[in-house]
PDB file of N, CA and C in Angstrom:
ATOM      1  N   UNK A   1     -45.981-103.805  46.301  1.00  0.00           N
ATOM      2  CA  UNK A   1     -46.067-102.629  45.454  1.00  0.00           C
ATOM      3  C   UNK A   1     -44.775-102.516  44.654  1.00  0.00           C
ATOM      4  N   UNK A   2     -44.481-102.624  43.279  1.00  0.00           N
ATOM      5  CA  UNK A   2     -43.627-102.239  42.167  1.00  0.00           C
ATOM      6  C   UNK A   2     -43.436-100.811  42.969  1.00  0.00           C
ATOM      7  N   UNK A   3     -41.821-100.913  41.866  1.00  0.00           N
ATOM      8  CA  UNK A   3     -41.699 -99.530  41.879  1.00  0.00           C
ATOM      9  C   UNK A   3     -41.398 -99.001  40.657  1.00  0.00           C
ATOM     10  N   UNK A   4     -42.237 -98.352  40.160  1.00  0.00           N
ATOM     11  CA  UNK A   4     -42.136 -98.056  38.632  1.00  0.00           C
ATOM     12  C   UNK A   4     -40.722 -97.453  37.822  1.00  0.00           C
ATOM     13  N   UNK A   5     -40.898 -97.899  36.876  1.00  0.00           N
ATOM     14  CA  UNK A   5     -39.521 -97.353  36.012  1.00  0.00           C
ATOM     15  C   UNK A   5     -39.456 -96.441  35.655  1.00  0.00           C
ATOM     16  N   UNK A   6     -38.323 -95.662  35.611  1.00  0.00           N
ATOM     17  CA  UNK A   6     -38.218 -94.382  34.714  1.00  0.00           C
ATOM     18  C   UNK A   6     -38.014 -93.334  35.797  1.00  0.00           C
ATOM     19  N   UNK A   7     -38.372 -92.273  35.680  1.00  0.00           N
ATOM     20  CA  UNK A   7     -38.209 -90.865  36.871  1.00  0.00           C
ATOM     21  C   UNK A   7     -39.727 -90.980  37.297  1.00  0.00           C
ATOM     22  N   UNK A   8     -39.326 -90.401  38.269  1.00  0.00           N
ATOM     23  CA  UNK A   8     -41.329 -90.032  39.544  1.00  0.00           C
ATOM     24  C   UNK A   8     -41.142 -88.775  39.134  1.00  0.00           C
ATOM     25  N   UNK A   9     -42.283 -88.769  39.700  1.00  0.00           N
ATOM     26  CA  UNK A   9     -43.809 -87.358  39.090  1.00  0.00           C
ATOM     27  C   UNK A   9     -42.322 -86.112  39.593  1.00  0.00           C
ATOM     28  N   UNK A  10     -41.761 -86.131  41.104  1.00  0.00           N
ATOM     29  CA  UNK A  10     -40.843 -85.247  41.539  1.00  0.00           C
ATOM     30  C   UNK A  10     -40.094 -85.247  40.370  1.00  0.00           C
ATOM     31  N   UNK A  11     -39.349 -85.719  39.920  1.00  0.00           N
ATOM     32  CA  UNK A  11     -38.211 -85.809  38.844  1.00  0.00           C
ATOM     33  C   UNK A  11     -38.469 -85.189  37.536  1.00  0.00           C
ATOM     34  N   UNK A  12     -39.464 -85.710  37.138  1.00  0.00           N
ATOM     35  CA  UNK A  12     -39.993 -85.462  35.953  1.00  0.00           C
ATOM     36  C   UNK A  12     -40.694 -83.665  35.978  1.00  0.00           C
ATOM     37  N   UNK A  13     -41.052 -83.467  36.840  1.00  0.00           N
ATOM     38  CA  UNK A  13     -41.714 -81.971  37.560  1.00  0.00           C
ATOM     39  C   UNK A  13     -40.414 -80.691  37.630  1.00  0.00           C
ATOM     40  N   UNK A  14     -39.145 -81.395  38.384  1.00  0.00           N
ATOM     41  CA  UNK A  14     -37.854 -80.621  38.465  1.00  0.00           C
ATOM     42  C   UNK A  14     -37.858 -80.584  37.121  1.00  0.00           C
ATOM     43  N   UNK A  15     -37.083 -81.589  36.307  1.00  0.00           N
ATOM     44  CA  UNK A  15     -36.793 -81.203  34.708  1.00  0.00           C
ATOM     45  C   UNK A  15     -37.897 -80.526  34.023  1.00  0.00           C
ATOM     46  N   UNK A  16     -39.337 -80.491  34.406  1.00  0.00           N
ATOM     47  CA  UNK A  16     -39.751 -80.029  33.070  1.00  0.00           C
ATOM     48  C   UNK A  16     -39.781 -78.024  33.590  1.00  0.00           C
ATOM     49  N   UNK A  17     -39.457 -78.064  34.880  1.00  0.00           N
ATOM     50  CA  UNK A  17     -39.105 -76.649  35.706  1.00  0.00           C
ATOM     51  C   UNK A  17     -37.642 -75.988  35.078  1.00  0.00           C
ATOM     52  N   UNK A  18     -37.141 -77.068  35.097  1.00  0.00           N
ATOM     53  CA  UNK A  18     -35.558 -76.643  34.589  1.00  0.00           C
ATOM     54  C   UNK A  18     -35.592 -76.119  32.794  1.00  0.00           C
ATOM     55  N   UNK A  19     -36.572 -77.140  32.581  1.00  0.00           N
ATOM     56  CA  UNK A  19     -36.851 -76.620  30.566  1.00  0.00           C
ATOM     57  C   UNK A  19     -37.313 -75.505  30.801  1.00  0.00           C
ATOM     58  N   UNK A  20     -38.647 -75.050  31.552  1.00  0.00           N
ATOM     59  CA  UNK A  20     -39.005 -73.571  31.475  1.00  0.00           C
ATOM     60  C   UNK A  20     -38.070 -72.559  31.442  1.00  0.00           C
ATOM     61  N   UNK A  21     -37.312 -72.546  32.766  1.00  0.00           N
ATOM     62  CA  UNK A  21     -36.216 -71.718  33.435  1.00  0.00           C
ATOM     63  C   UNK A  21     -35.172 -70.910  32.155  1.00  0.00           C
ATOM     64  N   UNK A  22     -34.800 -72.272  31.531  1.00  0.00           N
ATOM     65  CA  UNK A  22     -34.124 -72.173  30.295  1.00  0.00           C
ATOM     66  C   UNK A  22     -34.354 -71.590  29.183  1.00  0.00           C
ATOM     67  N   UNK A  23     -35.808 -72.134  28.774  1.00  0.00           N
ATOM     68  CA  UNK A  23     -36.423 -71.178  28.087  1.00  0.00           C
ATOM     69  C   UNK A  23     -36.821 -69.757  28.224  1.00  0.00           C
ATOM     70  N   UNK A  24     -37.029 -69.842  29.284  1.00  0.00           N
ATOM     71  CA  UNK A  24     -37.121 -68.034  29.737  1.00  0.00           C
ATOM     72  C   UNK A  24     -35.982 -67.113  30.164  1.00  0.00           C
ATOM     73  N   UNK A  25     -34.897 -67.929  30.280  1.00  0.00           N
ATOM     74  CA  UNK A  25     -33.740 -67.384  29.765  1.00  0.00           C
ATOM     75  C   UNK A  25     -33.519 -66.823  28.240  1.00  0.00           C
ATOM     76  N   UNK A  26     -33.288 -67.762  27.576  1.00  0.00           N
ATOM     77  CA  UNK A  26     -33.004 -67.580  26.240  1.00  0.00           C
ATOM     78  C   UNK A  26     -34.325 -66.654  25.945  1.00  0.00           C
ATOM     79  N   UNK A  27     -35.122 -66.795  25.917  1.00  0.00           N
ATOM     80  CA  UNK A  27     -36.190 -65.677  25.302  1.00  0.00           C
ATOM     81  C   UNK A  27     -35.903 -64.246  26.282  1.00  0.00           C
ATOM     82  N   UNK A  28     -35.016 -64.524  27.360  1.00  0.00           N
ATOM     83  CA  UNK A  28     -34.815 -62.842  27.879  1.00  0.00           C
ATOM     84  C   UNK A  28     -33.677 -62.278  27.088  1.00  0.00           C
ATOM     85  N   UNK A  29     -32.750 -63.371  27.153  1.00  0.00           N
ATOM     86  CA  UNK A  29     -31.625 -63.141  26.384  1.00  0.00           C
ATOM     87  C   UNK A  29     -31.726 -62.480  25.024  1.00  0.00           C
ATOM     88  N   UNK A  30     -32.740 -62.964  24.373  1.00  0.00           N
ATOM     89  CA  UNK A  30     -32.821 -63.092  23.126  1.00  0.00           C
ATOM     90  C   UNK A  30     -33.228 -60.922  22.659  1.00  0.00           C
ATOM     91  N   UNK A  31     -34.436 -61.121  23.873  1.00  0.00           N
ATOM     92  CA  UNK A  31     -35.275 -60.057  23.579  1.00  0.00           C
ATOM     93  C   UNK A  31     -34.173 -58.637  24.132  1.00  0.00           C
ATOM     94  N   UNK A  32     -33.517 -58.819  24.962  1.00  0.00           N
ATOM     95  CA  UNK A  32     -32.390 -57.623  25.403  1.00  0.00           C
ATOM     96  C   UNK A  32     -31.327 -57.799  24.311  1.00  0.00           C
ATOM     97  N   UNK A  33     -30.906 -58.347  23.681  1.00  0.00           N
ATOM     98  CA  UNK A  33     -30.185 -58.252  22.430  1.00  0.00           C
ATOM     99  C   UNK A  33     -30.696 -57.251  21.221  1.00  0.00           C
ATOM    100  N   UNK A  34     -32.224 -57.907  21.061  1.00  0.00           N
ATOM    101  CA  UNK A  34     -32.853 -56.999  20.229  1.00  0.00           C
ATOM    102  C   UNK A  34     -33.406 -55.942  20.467  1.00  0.00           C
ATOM    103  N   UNK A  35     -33.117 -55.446  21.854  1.00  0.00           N
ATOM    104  CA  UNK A  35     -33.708 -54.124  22.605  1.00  0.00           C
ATOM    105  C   UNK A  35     -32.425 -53.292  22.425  1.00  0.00           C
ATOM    106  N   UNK A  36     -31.179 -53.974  22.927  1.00  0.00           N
ATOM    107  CA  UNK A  36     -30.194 -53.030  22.421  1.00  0.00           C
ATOM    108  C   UNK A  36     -29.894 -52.883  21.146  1.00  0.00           C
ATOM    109  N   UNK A  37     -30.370 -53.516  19.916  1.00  0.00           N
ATOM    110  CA  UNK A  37     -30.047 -53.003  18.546  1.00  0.00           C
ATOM    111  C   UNK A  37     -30.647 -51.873  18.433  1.00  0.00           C
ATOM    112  N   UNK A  38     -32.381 -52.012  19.018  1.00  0.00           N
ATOM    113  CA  UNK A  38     -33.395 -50.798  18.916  1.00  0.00           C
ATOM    114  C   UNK A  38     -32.647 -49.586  19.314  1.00  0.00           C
ATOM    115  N   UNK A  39     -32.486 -49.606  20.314  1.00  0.00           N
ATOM    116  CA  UNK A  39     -31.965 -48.298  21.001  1.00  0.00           C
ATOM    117  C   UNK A  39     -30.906 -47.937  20.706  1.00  0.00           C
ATOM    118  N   UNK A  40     -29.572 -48.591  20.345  1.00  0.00           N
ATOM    119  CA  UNK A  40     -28.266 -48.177  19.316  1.00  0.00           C
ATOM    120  C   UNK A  40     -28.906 -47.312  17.836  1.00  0.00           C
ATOM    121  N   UNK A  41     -29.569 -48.177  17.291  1.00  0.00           N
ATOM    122  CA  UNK A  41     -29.985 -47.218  16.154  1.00  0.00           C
ATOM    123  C   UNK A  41     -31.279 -46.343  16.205  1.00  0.00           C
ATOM    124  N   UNK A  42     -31.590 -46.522  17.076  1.00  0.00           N
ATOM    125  CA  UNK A  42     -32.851 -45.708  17.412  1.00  0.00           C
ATOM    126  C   UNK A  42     -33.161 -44.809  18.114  1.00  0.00           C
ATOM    127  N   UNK A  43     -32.370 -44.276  19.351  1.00  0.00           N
ATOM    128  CA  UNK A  43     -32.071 -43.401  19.724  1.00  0.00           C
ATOM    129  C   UNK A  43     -32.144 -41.903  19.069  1.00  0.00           C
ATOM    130  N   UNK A  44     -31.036 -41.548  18.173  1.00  0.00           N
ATOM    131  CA  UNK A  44     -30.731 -40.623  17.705  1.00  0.00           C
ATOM    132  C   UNK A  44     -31.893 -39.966  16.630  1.00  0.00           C
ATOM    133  N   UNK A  45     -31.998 -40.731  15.430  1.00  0.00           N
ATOM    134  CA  UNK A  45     -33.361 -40.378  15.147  1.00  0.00           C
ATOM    135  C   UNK A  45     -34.791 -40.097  15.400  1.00  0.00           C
ATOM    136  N   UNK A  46     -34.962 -40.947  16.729  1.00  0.00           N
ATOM    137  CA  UNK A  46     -35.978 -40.241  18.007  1.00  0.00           C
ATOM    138  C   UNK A  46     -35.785 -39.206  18.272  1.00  0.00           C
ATOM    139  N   UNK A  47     -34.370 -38.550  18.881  1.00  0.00           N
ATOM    140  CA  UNK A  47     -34.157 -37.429  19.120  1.00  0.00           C
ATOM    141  C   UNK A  47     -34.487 -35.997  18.256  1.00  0.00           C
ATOM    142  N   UNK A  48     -34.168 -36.469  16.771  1.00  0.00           N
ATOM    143  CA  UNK A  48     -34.215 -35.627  16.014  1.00  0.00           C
ATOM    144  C   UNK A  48     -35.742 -35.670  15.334  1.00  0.00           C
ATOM    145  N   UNK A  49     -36.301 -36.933  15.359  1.00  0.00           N
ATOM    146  CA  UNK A  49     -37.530 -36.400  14.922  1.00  0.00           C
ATOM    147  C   UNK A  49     -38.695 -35.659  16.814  1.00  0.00           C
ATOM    148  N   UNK A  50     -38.447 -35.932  17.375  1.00  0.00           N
ATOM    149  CA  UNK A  50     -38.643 -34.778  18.736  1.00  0.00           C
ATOM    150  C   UNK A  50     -38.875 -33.903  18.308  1.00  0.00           C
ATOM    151  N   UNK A  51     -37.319 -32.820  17.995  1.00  0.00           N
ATOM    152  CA  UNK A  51     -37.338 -32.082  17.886  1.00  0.00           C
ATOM    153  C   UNK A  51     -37.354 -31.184  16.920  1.00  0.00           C
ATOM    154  N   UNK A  52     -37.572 -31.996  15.927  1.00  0.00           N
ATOM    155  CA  UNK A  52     -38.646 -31.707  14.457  1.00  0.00           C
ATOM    156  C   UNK A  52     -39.873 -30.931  14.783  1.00  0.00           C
ATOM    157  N   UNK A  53     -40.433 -32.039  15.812  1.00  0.00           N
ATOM    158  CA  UNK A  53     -42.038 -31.318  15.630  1.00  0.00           C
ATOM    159  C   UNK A  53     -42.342 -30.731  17.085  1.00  0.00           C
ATOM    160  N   UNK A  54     -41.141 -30.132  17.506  1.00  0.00           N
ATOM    161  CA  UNK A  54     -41.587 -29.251  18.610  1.00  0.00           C
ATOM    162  C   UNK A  54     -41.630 -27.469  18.127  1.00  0.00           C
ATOM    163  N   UNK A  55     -42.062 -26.446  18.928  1.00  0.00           N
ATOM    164  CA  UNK A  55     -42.230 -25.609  18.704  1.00  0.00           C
ATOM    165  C   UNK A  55     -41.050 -24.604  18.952  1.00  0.00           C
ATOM    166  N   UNK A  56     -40.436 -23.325  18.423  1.00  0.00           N
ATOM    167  CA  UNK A  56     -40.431 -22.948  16.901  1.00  0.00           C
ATOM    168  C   UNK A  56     -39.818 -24.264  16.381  1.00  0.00           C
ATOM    169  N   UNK A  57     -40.702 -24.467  15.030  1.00  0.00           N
ATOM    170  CA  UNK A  57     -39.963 -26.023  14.332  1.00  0.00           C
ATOM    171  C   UNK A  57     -38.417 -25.265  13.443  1.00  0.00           C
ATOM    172  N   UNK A  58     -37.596 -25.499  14.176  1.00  0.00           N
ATOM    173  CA  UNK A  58     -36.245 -25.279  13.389  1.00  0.00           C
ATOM    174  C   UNK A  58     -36.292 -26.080  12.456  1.00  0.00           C
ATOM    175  N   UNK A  59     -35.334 -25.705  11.182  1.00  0.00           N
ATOM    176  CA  UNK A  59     -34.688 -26.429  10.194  1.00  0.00           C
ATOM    177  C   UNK A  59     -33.655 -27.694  10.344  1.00  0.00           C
ATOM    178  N   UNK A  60     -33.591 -28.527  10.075  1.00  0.00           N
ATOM    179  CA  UNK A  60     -32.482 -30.210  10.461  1.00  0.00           C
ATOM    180  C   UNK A  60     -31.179 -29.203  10.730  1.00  0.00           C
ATOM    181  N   UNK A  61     -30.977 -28.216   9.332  1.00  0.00           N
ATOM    182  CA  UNK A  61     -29.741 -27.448   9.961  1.00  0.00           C
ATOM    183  C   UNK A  61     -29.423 -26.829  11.712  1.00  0.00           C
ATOM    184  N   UNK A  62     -30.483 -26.083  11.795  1.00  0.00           N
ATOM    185  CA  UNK A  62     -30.174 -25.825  13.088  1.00  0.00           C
ATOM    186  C   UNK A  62     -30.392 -26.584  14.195  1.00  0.00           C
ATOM    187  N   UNK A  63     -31.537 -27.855  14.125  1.00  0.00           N
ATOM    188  CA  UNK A  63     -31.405 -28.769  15.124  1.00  0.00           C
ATOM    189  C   UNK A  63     -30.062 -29.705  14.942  1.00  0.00           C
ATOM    190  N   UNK A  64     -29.120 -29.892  13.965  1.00  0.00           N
ATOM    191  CA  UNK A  64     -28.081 -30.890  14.285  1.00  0.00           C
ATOM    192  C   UNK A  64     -26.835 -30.253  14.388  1.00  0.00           C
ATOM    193  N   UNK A  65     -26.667 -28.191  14.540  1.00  0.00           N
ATOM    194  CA  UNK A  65     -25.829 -27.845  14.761  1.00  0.00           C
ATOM    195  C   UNK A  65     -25.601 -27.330  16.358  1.00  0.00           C
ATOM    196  N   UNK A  66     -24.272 -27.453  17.071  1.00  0.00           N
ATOM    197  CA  UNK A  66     -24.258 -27.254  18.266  1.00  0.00           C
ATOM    198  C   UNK A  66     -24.524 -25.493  18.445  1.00  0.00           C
ATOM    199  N   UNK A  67     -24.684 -24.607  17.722  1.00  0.00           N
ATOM    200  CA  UNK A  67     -24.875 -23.374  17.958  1.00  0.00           C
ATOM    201  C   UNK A  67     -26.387 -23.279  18.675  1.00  0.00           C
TER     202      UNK A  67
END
């Protein structure tokens, strides 16, 4: 019985485990980067449109003053 060239089915199975791994790194990486841009700029205007359309609807003046 040869023993074939190159990497076995095990070898070849680890690395193509290790490409996933990697990849699903970088695509977590990727996506919490762009989750914290969302929420840095997105936040605040959430807030204020809230409380836009809640009841009594105040004026922007009085929802963005601390009184």
């Amino acid at each position: 019985m040869a023993i074939p060239k190159g990497k076995g089915r095990k070898a070849r199975a680890e690395e193509e485990a290790c490409k996933t791994m990697k990849c699903l790194q970088e695509w977590t990486n990727w996506s919490l980067k762009k989750a914290k841009v969302v929420t840095h700029y997105g936040l605040i205007p959430l807030i204020i449109y809230i409380g836009m359309n809640s009841e009594p609807k105040p004026t922007l003046s009085q929802l963005l003053s601390p009184f």
